[in-house]
Protein backbone atom coordinates (compact mmCIF):
# COMPACT_ATOMS: atom_id res chain seq x y z
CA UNK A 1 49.34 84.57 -86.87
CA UNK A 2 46.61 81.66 -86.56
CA UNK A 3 44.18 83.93 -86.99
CA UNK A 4 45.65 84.52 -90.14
CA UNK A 5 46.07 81.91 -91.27
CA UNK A 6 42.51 80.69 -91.22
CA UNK A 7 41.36 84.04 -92.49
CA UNK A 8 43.72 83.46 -95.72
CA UNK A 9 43.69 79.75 -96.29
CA UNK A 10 47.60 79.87 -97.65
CA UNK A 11 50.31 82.85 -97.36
CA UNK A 12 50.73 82.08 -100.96
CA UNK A 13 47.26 83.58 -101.60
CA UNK A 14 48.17 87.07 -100.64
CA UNK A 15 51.37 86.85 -103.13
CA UNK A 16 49.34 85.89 -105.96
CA UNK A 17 46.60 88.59 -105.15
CA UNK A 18 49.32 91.44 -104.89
CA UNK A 19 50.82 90.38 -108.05
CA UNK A 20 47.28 90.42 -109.82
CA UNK A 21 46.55 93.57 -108.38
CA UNK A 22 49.53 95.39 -109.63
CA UNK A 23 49.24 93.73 -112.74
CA UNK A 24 45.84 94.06 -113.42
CA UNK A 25 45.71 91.32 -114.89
CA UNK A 26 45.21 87.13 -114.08
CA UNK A 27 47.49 86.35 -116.46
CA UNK A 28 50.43 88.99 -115.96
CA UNK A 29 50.16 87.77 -112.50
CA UNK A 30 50.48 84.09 -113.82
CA UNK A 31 53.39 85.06 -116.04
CA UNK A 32 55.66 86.97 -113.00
CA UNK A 33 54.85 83.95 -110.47
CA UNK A 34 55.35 81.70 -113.42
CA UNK A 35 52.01 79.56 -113.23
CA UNK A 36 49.28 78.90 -114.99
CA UNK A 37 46.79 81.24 -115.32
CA UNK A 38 43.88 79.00 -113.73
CA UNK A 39 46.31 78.43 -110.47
CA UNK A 40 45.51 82.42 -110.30
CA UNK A 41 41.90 82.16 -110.79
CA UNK A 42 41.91 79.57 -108.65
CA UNK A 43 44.15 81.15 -105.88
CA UNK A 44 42.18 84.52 -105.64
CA UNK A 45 38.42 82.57 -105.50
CA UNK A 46 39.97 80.76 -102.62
CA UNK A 47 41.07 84.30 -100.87
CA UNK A 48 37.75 85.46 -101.59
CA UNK A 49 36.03 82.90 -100.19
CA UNK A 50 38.63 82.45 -96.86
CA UNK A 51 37.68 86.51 -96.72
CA UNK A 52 33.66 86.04 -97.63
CA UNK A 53 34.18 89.45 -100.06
CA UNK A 54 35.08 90.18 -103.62
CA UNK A 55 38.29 91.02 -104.00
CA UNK A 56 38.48 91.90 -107.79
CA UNK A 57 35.50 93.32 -110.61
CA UNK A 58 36.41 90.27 -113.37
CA UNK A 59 36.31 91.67 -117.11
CA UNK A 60 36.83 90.31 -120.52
CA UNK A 61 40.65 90.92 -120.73
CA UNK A 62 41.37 92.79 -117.38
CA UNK A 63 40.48 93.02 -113.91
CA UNK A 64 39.89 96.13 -111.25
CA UNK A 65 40.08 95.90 -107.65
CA UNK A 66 37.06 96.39 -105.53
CA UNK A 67 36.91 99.08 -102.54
CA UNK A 68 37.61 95.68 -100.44
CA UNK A 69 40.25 94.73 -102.60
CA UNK A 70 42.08 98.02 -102.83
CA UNK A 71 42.08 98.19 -99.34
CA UNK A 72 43.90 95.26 -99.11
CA UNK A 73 46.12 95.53 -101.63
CA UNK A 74 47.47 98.58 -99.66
CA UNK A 75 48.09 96.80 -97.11
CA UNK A 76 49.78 93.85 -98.36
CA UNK A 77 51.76 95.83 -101.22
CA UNK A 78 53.36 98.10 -98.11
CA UNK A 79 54.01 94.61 -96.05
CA UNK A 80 55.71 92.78 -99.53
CA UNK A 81 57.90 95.62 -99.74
CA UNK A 82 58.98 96.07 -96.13
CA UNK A 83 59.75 92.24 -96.42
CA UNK A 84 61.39 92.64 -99.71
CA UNK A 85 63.72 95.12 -98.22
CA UNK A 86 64.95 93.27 -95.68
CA UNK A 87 64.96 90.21 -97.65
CA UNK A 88 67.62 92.30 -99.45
CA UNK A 89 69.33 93.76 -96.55
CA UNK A 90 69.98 89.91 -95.30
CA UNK A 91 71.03 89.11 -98.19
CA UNK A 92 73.75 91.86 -98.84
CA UNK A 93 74.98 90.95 -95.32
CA UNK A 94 75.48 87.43 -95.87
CA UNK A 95 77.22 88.10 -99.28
CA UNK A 96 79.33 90.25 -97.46
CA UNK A 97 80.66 88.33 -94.90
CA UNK A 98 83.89 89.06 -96.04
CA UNK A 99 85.52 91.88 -98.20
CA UNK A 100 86.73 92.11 -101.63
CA UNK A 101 89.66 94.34 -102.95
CA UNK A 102 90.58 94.03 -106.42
CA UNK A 103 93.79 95.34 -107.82
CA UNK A 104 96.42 94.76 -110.29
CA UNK A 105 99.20 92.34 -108.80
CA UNK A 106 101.71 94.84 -108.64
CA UNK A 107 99.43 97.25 -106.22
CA UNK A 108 98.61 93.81 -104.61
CA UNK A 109 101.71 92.65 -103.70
CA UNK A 110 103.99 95.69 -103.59
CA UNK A 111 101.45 97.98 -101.84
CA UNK A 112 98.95 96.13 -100.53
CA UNK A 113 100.67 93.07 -98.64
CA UNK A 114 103.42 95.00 -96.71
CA UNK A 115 100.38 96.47 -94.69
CA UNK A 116 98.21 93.23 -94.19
CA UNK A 117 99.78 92.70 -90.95
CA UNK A 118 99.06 96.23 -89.24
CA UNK A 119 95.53 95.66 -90.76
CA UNK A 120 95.13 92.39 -89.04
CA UNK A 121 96.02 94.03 -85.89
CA UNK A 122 93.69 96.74 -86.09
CA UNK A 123 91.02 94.48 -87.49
CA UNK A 124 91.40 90.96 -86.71
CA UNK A 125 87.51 90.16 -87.13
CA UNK A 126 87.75 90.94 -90.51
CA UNK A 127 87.68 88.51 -93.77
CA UNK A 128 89.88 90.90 -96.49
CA UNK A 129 90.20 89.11 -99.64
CA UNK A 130 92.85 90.79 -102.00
CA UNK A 131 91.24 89.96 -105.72
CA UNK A 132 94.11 90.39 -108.63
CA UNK A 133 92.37 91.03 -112.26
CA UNK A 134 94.30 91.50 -115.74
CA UNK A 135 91.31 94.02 -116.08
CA UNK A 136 89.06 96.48 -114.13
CA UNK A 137 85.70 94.23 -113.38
CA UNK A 138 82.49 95.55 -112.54
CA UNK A 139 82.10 96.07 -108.67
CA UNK A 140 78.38 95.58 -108.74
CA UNK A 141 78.37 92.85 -111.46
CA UNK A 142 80.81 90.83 -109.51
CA UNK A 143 79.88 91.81 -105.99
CA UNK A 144 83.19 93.39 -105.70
CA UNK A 145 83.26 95.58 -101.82
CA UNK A 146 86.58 97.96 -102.65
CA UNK A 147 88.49 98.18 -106.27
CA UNK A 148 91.84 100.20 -106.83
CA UNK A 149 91.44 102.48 -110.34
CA UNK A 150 93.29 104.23 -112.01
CA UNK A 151 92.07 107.96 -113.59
CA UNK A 152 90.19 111.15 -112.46
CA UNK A 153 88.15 110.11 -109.84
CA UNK A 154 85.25 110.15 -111.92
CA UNK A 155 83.41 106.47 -112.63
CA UNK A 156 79.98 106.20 -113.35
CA UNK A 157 77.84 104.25 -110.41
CA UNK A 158 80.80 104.80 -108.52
CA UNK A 159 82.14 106.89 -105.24
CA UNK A 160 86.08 107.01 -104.66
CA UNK A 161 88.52 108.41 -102.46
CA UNK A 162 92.65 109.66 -103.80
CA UNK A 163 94.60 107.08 -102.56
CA UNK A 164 97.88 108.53 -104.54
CA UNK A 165 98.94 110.40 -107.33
CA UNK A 166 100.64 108.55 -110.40
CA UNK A 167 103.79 110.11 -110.32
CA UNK A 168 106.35 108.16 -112.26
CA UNK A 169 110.09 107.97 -112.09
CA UNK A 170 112.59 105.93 -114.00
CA UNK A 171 113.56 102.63 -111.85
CA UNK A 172 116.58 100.22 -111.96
CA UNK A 173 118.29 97.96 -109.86
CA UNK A 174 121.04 99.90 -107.63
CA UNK A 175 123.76 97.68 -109.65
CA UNK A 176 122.16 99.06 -112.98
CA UNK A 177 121.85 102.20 -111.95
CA UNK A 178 124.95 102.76 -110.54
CA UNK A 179 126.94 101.60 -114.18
CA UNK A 180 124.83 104.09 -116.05
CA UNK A 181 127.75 106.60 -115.72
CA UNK A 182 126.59 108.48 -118.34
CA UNK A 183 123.10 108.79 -117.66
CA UNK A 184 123.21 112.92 -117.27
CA UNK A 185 120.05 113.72 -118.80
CA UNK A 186 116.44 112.14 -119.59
CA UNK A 187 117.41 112.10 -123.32
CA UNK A 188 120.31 109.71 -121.82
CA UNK A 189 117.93 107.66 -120.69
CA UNK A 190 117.19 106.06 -124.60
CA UNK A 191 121.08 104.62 -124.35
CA UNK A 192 119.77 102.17 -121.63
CA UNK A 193 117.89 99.14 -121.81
CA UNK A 194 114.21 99.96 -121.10
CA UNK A 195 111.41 97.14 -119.70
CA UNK A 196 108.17 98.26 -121.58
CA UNK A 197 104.89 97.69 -120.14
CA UNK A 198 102.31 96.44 -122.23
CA UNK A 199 98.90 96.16 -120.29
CA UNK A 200 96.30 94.17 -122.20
CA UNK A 201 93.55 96.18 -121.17
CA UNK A 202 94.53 98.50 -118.49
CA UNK A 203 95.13 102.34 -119.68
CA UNK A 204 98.88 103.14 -118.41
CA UNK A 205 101.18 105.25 -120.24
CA UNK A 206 104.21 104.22 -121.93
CA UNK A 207 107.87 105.38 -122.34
CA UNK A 208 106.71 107.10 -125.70
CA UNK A 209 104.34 109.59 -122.88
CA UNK A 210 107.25 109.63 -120.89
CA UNK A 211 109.85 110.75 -123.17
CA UNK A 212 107.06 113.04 -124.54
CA UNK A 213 106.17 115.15 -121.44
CA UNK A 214 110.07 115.78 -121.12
CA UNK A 215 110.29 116.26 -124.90
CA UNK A 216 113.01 113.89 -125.92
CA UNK A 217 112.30 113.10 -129.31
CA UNK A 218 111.62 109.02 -129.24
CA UNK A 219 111.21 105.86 -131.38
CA UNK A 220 109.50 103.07 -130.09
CA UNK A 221 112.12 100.34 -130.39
CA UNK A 222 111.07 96.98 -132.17
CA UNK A 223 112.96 94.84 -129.44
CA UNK A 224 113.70 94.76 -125.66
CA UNK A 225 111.81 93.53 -122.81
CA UNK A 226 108.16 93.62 -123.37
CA UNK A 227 106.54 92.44 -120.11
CA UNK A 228 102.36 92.37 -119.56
CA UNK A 229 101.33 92.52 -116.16
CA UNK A 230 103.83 95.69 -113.64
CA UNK A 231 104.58 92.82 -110.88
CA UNK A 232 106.53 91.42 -114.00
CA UNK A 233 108.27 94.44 -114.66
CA UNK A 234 109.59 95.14 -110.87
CA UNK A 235 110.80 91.61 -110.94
CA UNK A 236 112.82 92.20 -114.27
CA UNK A 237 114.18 95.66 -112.92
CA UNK A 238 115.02 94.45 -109.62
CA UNK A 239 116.97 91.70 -111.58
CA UNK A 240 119.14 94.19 -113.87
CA UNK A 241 117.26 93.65 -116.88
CA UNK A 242 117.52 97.44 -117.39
CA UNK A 243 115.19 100.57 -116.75
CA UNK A 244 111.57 100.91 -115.93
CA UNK A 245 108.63 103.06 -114.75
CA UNK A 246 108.75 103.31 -110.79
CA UNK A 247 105.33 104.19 -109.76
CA UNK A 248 105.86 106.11 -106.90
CA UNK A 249 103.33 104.63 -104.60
CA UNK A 250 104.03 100.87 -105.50
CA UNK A 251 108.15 100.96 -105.46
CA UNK A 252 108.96 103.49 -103.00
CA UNK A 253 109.16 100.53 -100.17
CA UNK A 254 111.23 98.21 -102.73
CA UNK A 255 113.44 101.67 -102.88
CA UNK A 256 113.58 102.17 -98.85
CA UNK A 257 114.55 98.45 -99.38
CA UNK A 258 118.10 98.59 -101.53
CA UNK A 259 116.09 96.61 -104.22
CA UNK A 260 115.60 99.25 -106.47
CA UNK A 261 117.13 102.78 -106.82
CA UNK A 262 115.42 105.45 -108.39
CA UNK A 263 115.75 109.35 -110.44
CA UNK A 264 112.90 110.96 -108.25
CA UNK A 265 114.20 114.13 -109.81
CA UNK A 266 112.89 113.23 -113.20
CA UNK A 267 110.14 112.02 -111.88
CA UNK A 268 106.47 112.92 -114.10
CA UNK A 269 103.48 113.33 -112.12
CA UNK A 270 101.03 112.77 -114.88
CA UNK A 271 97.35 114.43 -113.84
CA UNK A 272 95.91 110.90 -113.41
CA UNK A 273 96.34 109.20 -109.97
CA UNK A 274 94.84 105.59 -108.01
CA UNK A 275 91.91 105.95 -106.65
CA UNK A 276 89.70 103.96 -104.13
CA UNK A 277 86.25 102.83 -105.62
CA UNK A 278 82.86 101.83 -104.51
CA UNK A 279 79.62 101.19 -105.69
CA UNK A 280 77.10 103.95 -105.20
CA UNK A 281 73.89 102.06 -105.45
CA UNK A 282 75.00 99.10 -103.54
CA UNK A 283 75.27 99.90 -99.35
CA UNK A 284 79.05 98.69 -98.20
CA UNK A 285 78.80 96.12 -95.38
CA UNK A 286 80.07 97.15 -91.79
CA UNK A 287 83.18 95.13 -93.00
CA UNK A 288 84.02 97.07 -95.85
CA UNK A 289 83.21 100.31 -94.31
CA UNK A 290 85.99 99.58 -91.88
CA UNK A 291 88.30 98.53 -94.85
CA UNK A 292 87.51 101.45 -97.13
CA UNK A 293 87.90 104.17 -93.94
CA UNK A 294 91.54 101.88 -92.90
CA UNK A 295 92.83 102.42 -96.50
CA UNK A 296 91.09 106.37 -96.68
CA UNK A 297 93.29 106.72 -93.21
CA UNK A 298 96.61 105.33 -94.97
CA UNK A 299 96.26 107.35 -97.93
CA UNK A 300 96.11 110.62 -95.61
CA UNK A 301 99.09 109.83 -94.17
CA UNK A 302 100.57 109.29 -97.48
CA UNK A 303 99.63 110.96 -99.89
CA UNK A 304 101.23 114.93 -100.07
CA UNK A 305 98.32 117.83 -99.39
CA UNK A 306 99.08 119.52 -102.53
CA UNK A 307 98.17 116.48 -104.09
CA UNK A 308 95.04 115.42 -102.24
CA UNK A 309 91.44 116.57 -103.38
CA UNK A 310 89.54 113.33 -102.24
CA UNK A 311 85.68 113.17 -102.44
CA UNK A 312 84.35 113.65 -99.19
CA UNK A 313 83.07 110.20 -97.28
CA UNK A 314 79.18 109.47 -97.07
């Protein structure tokens, strides 16, 4: 490395020279290393003369590399990039010291929390960070490790494993439930009080799909309980406020619990389901690899087989 040194003068000689050589040019070079364009100049005559050989064929407004100088450039372009690669790889690592999931609340705290403890069991090294969003953000934008998403399975820059099916049954509290005497039918169903989600920017369906797949004729009612975020909702059911959607794979503990009670046998299993996501051009950290294969192991045990189609694991 001394040897180097005095053959080179500076290591910052042999960045400017492998910009100007991919460039071809002293002042592209100057403009990506954001210098003047004499520092360039001035850089590459001192690597010349460290070197004792021309390194570049100067013209008007361009310059070529000399057999000397392409040989070089080889050399150091193939180093840079090897560098730059684990430049990145360091990087990624240290970002990802600990893992992301983002969620809406409800899957947060009705799905996701209740198994925190067997996951700090199983993986007490582990830094999981539970990230609640009223939207679905960008994993790679926001350096998010795992997201929960709703749909087909199908996101752009994205891989992603079933973790359930959306199947959706009306929900009350056992008190309210239990008075609905009448409640014989799904068409009965528009005598009760319902709790109306209203997601700001999430995509969920609405009593008006519900009452639509099970073709009840329906008008959306200008008053009741209009709540915007589903850990709202829950709340309001499990207080008696009236009826609402049970998503089967976020209320099915707070039914094993007495908090809610449920009509599974109206329940709609819509063609959508939740999915887990992850970026497909950014490499998941050790961390999050355990994570994502923990939640792909829950989901298995979960979700029905007639239901499951995940994409295979990389």
């Amino acid at each position: 490395m001394q040897e180097l040194w005095k053959l080179v003068s500076s290591p910052r000689h042999l960045l400017v020279f492998e910009a100007a050589a991919r460039t071809g040019s002293f002042t592209r070079a100057a403009q990506e290393l954001n210098v003047q364009q004499p520092a360039v100049s001035a850089s590459i005559k001192q690597l010349e003369g460290s070197l004792g050989t021309q390194l570049f064929v100067r013209a008007h407004r361009s310059v070529t590399l000399t057999h000397a100088g392409e040989r070089l450039y080889n050399d150091t372009s193939g180093a840079f990039d090897r560098i730059l690669q684990s430049a990145r790889l360091l990087t990624t690592r240290s970002a990802n010291d600990h893992v992301t999931l983002s969620a809406s609340t409800a899957f947060a705290h009705y799905w996701m929390v209740p198994r925190l403890a067997k996951f700090h069991t199983a993986h007490p090294d582990i830094d999981l960070r539970l990230q609640t969003s009223e939207r679905e953000p960008d994993i790679d934008a926001e350096a998010i490790s795992l997201a929960i998403r709703r749909g087909t399975g199908d996101w752009s820059g994205c891989e992603s494993h079933l973790i359930a099916p959306e199947v959706i049954a009306p929900i009350a509290s056992p008190r309210v439930m239990a008075a609905a005497i009448n409640l014989k039918t799904v068409a009965n169903l528009l005598n009760q009080s319902l709790i109306h989600l209203e997601e700001p920017v999430r995509d969920r369906p609405s009593w008006a799909d519900y009452f639509a797949h099970w073709r009840v004729p329906y008008t959306e009612p200008k008053t009741g309980l209009r709540l915007n975020d589903y850990a709202l909702v829950l709340q309001a059911a499990i207080a008696g406020e009236g009826f609402a959607f049970g998503w089967q794979h976020v209320t099915q503990g707070l039914i094993a619990q007495g908090l809610l009670a449920a009509r599974p046998e109206w329940a709609w299993t819509t063609g959508a389901a939740f999915y887990l996501v992850w970026s497909n051009s950014r490499p998941l950290s050790p961390q999050a690899e355990k994570v994502r294969d923990w939640l792909v192991s829950l989901s298995a045990r979960t979700t029905p087989q007639s239901a499951a189609s995940p994409t295979p694991l990389p």
